[in-house]
C-alpha atoms as a PDB file:
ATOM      1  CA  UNK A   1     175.588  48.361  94.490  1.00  0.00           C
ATOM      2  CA  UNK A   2     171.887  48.461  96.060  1.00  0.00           C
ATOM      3  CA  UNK A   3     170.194  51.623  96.635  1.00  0.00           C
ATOM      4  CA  UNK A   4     169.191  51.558 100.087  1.00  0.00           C
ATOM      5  CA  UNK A   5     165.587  52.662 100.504  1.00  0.00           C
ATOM      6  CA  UNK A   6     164.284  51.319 103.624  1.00  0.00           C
ATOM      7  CA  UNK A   7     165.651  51.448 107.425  1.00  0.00           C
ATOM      8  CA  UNK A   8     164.017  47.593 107.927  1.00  0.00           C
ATOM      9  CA  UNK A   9     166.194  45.794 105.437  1.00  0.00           C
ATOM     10  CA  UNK A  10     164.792  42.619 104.619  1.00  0.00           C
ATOM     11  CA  UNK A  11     166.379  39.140 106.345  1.00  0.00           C
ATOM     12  CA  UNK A  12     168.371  38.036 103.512  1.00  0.00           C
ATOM     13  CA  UNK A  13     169.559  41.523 103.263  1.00  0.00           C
ATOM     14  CA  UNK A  14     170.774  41.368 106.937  1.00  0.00           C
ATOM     15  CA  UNK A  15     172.534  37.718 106.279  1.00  0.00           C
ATOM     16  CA  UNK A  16     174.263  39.451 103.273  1.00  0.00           C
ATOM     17  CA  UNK A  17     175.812  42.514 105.382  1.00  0.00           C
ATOM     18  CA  UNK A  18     176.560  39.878 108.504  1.00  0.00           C
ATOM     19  CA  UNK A  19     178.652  38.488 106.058  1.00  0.00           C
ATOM     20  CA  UNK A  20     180.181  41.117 104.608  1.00  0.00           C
ATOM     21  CA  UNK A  21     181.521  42.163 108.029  1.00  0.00           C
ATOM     22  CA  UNK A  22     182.650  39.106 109.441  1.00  0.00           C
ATOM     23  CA  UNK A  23     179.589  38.243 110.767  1.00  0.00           C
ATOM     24  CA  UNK A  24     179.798  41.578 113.000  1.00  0.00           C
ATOM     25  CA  UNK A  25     177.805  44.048 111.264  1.00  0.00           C
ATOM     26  CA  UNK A  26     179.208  47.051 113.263  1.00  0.00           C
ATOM     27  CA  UNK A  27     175.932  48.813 113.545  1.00  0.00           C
ATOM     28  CA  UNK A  28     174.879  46.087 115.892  1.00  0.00           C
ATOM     29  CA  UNK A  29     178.015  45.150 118.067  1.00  0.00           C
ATOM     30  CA  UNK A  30     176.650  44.863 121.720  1.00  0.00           C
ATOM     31  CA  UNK A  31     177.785  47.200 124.527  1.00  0.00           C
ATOM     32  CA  UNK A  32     177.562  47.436 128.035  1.00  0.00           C
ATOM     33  CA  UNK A  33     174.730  49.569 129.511  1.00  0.00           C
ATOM     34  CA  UNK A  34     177.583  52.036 131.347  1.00  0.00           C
ATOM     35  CA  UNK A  35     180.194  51.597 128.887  1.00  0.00           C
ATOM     36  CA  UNK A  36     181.880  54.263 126.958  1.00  0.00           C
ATOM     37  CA  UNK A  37     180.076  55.055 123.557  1.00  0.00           C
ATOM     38  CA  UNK A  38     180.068  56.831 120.434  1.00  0.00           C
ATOM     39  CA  UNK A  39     177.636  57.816 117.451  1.00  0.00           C
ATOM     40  CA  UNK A  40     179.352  57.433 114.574  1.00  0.00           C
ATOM     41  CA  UNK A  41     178.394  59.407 110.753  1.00  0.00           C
ATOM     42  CA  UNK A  42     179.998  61.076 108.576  1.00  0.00           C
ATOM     43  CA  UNK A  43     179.533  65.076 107.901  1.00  0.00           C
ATOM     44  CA  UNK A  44     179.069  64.292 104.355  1.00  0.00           C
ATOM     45  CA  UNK A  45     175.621  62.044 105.386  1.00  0.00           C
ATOM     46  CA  UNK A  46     174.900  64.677 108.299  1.00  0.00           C
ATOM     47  CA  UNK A  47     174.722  67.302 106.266  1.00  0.00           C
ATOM     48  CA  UNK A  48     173.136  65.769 103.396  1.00  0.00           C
ATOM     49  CA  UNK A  49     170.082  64.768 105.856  1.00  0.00           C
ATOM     50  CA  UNK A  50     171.686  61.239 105.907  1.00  0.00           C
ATOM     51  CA  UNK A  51     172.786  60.512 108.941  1.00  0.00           C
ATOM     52  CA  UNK A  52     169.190  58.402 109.385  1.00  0.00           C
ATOM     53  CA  UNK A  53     168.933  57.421 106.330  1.00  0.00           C
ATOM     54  CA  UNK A  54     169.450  53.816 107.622  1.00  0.00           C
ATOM     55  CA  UNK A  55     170.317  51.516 110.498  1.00  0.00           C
ATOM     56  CA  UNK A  56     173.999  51.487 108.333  1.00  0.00           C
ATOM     57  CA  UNK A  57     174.407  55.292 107.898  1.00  0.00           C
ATOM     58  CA  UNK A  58     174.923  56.024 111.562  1.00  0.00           C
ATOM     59  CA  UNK A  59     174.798  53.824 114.440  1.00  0.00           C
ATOM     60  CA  UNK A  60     175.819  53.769 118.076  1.00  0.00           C
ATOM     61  CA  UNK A  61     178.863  51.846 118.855  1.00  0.00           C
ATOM     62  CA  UNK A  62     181.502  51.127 122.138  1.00  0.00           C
ATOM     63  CA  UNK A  63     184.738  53.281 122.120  1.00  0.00           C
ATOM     64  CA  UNK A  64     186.530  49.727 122.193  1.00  0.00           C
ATOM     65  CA  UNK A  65     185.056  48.285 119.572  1.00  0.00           C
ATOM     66  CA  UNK A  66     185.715  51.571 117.559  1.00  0.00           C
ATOM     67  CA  UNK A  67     189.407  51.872 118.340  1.00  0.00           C
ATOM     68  CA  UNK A  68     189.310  48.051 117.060  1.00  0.00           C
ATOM     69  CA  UNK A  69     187.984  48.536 113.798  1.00  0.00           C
ATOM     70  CA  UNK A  70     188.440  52.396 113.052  1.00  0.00           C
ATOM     71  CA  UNK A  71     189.649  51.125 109.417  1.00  0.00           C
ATOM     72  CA  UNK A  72     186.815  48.998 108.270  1.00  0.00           C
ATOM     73  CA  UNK A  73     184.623  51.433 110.213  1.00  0.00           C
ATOM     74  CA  UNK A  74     185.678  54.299 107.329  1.00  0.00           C
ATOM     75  CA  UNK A  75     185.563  51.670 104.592  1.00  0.00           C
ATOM     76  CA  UNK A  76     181.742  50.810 105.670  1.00  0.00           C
ATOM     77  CA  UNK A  77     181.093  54.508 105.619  1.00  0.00           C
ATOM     78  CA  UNK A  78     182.633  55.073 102.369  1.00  0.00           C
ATOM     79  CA  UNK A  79     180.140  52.332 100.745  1.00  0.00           C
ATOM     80  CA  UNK A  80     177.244  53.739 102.199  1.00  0.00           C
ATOM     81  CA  UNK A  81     178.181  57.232 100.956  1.00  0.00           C
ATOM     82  CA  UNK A  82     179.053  55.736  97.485  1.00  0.00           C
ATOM     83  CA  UNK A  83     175.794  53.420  97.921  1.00  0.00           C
ATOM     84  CA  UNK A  84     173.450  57.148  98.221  1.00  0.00           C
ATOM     85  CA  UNK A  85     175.344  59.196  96.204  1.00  0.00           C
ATOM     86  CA  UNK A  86     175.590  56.742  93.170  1.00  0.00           C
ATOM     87  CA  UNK A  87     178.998  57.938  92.834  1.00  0.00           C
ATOM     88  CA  UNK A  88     182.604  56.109  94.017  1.00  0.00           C
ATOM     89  CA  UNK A  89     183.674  57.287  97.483  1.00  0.00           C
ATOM     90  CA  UNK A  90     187.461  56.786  98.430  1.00  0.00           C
ATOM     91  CA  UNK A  91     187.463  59.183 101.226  1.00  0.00           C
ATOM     92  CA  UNK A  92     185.224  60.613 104.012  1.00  0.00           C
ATOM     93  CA  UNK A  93     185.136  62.484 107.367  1.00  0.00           C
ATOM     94  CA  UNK A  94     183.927  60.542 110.159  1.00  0.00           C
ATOM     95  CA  UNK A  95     181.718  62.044 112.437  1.00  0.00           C
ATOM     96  CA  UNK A  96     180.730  61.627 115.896  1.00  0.00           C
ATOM     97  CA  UNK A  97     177.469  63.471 116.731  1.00  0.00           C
ATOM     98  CA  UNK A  98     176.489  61.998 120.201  1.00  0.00           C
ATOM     99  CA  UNK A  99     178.131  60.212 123.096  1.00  0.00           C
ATOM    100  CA  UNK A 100     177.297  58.378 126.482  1.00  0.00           C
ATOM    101  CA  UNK A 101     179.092  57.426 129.433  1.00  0.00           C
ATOM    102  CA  UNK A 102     182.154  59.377 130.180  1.00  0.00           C
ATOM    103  CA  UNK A 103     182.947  63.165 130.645  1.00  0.00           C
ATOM    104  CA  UNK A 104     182.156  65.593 127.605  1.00  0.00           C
ATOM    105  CA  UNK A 105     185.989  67.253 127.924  1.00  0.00           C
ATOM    106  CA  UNK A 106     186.601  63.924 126.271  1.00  0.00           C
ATOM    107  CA  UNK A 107     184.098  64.003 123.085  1.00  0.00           C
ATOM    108  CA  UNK A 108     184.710  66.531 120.030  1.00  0.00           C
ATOM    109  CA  UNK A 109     182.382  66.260 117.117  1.00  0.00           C
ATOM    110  CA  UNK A 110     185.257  65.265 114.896  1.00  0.00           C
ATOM    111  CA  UNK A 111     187.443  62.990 117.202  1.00  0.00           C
ATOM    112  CA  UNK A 112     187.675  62.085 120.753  1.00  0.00           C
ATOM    113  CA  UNK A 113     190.123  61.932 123.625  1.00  0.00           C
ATOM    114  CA  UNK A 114     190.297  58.658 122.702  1.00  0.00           C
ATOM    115  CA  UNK A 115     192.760  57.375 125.375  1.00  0.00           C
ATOM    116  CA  UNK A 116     191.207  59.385 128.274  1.00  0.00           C
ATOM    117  CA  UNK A 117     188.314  57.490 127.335  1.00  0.00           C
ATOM    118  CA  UNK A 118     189.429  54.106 127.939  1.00  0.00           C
ATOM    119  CA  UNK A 119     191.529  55.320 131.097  1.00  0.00           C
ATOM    120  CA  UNK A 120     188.003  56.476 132.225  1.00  0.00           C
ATOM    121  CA  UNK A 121     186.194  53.204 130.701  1.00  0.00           C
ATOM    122  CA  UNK A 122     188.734  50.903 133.238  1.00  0.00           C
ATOM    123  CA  UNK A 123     187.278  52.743 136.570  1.00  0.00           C
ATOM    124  CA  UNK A 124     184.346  50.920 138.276  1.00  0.00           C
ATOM    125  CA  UNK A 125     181.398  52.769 138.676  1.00  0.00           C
ATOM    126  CA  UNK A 126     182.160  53.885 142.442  1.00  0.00           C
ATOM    127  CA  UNK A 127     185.458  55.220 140.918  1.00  0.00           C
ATOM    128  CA  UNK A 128     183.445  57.290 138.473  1.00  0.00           C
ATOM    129  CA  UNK A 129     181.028  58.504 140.661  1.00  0.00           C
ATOM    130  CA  UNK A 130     183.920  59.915 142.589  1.00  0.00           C
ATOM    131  CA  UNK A 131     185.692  61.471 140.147  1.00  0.00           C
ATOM    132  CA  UNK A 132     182.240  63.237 138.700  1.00  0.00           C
ATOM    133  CA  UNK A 133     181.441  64.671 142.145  1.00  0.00           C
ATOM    134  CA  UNK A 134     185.512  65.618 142.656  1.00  0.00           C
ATOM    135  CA  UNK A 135     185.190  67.481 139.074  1.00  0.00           C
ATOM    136  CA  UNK A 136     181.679  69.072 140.239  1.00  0.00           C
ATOM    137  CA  UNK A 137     182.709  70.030 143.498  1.00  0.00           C
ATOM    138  CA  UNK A 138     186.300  70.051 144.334  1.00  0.00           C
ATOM    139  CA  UNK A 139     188.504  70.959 141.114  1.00  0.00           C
ATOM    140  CA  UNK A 140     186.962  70.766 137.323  1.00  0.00           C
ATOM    141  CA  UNK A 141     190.010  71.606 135.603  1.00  0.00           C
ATOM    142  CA  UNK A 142     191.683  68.427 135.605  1.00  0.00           C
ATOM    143  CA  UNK A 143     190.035  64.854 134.547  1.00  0.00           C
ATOM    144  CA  UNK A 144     193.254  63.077 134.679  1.00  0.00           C
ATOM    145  CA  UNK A 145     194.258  63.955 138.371  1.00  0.00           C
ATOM    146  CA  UNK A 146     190.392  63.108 139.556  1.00  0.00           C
ATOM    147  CA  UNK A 147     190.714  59.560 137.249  1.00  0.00           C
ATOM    148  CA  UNK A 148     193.814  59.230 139.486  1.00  0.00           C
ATOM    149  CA  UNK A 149     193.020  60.003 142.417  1.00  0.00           C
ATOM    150  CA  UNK A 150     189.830  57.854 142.110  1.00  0.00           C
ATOM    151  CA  UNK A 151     191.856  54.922 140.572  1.00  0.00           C
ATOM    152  CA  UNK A 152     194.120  55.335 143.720  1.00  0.00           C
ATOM    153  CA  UNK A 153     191.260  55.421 146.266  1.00  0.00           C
ATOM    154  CA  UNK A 154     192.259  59.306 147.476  1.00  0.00           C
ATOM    155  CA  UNK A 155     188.712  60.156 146.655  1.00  0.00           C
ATOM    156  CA  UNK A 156     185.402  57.925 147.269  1.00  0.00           C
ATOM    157  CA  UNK A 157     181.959  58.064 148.390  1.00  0.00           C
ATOM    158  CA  UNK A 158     180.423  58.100 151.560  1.00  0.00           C
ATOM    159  CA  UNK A 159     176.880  57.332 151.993  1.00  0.00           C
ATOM    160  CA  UNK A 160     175.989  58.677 155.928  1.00  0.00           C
ATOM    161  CA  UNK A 161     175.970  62.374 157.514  1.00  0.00           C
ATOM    162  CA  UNK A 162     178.801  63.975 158.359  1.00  0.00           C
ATOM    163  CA  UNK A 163     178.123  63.493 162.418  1.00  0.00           C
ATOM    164  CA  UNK A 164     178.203  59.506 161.445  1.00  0.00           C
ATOM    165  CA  UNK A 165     181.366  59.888 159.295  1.00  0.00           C
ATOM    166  CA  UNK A 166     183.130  61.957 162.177  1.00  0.00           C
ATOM    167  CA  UNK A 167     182.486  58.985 164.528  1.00  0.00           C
ATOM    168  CA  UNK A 168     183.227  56.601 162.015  1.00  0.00           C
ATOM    169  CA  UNK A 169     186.163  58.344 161.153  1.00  0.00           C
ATOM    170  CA  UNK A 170     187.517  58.373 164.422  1.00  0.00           C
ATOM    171  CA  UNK A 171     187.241  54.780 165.178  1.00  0.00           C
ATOM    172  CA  UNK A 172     189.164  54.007 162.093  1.00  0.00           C
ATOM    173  CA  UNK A 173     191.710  56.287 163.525  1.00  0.00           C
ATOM    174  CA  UNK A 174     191.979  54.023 166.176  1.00  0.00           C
ATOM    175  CA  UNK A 175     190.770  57.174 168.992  1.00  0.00           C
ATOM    176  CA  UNK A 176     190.186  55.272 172.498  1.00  0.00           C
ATOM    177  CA  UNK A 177     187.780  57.464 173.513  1.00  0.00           C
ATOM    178  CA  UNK A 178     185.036  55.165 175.827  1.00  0.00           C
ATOM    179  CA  UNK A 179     181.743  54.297 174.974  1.00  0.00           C
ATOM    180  CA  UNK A 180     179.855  56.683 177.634  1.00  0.00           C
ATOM    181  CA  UNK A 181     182.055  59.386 176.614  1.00  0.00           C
ATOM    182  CA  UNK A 182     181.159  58.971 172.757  1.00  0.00           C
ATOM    183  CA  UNK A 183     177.500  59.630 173.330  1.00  0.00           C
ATOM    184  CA  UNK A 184     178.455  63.198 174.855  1.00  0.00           C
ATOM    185  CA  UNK A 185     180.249  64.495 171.963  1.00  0.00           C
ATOM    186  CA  UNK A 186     178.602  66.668 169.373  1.00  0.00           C
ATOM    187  CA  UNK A 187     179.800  64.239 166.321  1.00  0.00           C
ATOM    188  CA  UNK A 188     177.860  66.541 164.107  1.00  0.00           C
ATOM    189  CA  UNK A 189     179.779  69.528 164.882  1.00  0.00           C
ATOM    190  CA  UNK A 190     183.113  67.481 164.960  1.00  0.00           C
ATOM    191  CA  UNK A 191     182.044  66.752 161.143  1.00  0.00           C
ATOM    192  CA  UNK A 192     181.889  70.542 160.487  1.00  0.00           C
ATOM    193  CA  UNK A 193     185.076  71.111 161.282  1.00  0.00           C
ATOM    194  CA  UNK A 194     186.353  68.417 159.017  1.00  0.00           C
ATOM    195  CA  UNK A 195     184.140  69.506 156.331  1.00  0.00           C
ATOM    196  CA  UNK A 196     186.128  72.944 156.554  1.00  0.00           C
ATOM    197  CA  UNK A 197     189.671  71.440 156.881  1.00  0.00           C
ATOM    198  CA  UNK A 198     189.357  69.500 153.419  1.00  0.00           C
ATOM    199  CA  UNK A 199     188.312  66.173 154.711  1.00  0.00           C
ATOM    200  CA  UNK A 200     185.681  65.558 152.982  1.00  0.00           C
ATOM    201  CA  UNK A 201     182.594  67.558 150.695  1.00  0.00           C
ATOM    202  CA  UNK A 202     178.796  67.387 151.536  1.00  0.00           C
ATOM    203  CA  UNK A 203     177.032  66.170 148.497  1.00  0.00           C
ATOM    204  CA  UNK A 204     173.388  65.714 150.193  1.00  0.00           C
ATOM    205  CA  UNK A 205     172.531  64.864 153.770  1.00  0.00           C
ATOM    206  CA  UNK A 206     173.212  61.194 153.020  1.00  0.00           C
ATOM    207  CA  UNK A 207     176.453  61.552 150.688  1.00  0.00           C
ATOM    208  CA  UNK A 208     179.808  62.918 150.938  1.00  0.00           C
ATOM    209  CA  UNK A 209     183.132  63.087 148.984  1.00  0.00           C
ATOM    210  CA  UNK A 210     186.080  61.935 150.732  1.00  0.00           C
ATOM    211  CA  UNK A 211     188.909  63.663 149.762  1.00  0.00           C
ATOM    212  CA  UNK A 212     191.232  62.906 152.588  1.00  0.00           C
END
């Protein structure tokens, strides 16, 4: 096999690997800017001073697309290993030595809450949002009840004050209360007490959590 000795392989070198997998080299799959990734070594190149050795011997790459080609994702690693080390390699440890885009209870150096991560990839980004602030400000202890109750629409964000969501709040409710009487109500103080009775969490003077 070819010694790799440069991190800007040449064109025909590129062709030759596009080929080799599938036309999908794996170091290059595209990914959505918010979605659920994964940097993916080896400990073996890591801690041989490898692990940026070249574009092929670790390389950022979507949670789906790993799940979807875990198998030829240890193969290409066990090339590259054999590839630097001159030697056969049947067998390595894969590695995962950064992530993006979902909670860190979910990422462990040597494997990954993989299917928490895709229940968390399916949320929209208002869902996550929620679910960060509910785990920052309301209960950190469990990611699979904020997921829900974000998935379910129990939690969300409000952008507005508190006085604004307390009037807004109450015409939802369908209150009859008449427009001269409205503007004599303290609406501010009226948020307060929802604040304290669990209705919602004050996340700036523009943003709360709705948790009721």
């Amino acid at each position: 096999m070819d010694t790799i000795t440069s991190t800007t392989p040449n064109a025909a070198r590129v062709a030759e690997l596009a080929a080799q997998y599938h036309a999908r080299p794996l170091w290059n799959m595209p990914r959505g800017e918010d979605e659920p990734a994964v940097f993916v070594t080896t400990y073996g190149l890591y801690n041989g001073g490898n692990q940026f050795h070249s574009f092929r011997s670790g390389f950022w790459i979507s949670v789906a697309d790993y799940q979807m080609n875990e198998g030829e994702i240890f193969q290409h690693f066990c090339d590259v290993e054999s590839e630097i080390d001159g030697d056969e390699i049947v067998d390595v440890e894969l590695m995962f030595t950064d992530y993006e885009n979902f909670p860190a209870a979910f990422y462990g150096e040597s494997g990954c809450d993989w299917d928490k991560i895709e229940e968390w990839g399916e949320l929209t980004e208002a869902q996550r949002e929620a679910a960060d602030h509910y785990l920052d400000h309301v209960d950190g202890s469990c990611h699979s009840r904020a997921m829900e109750k974000a998935r379910d629409g129990e939690i969300s964000i409000y952008e507005g004050t508190r006085a604004e969501y307390a009037e807004h709040w109450h015409d939802e409710a369908g209150s009859e209360i008449p427009q001269w009487l409205s503007g004599y109500i303290d609406w501010d103080a009226v948020g307060r007490d929802m604040e304290c009775d669990g209705f919602f969490v004050e996340l700036g003077a523009s943003e709360l959590l709705i948790t009721r």
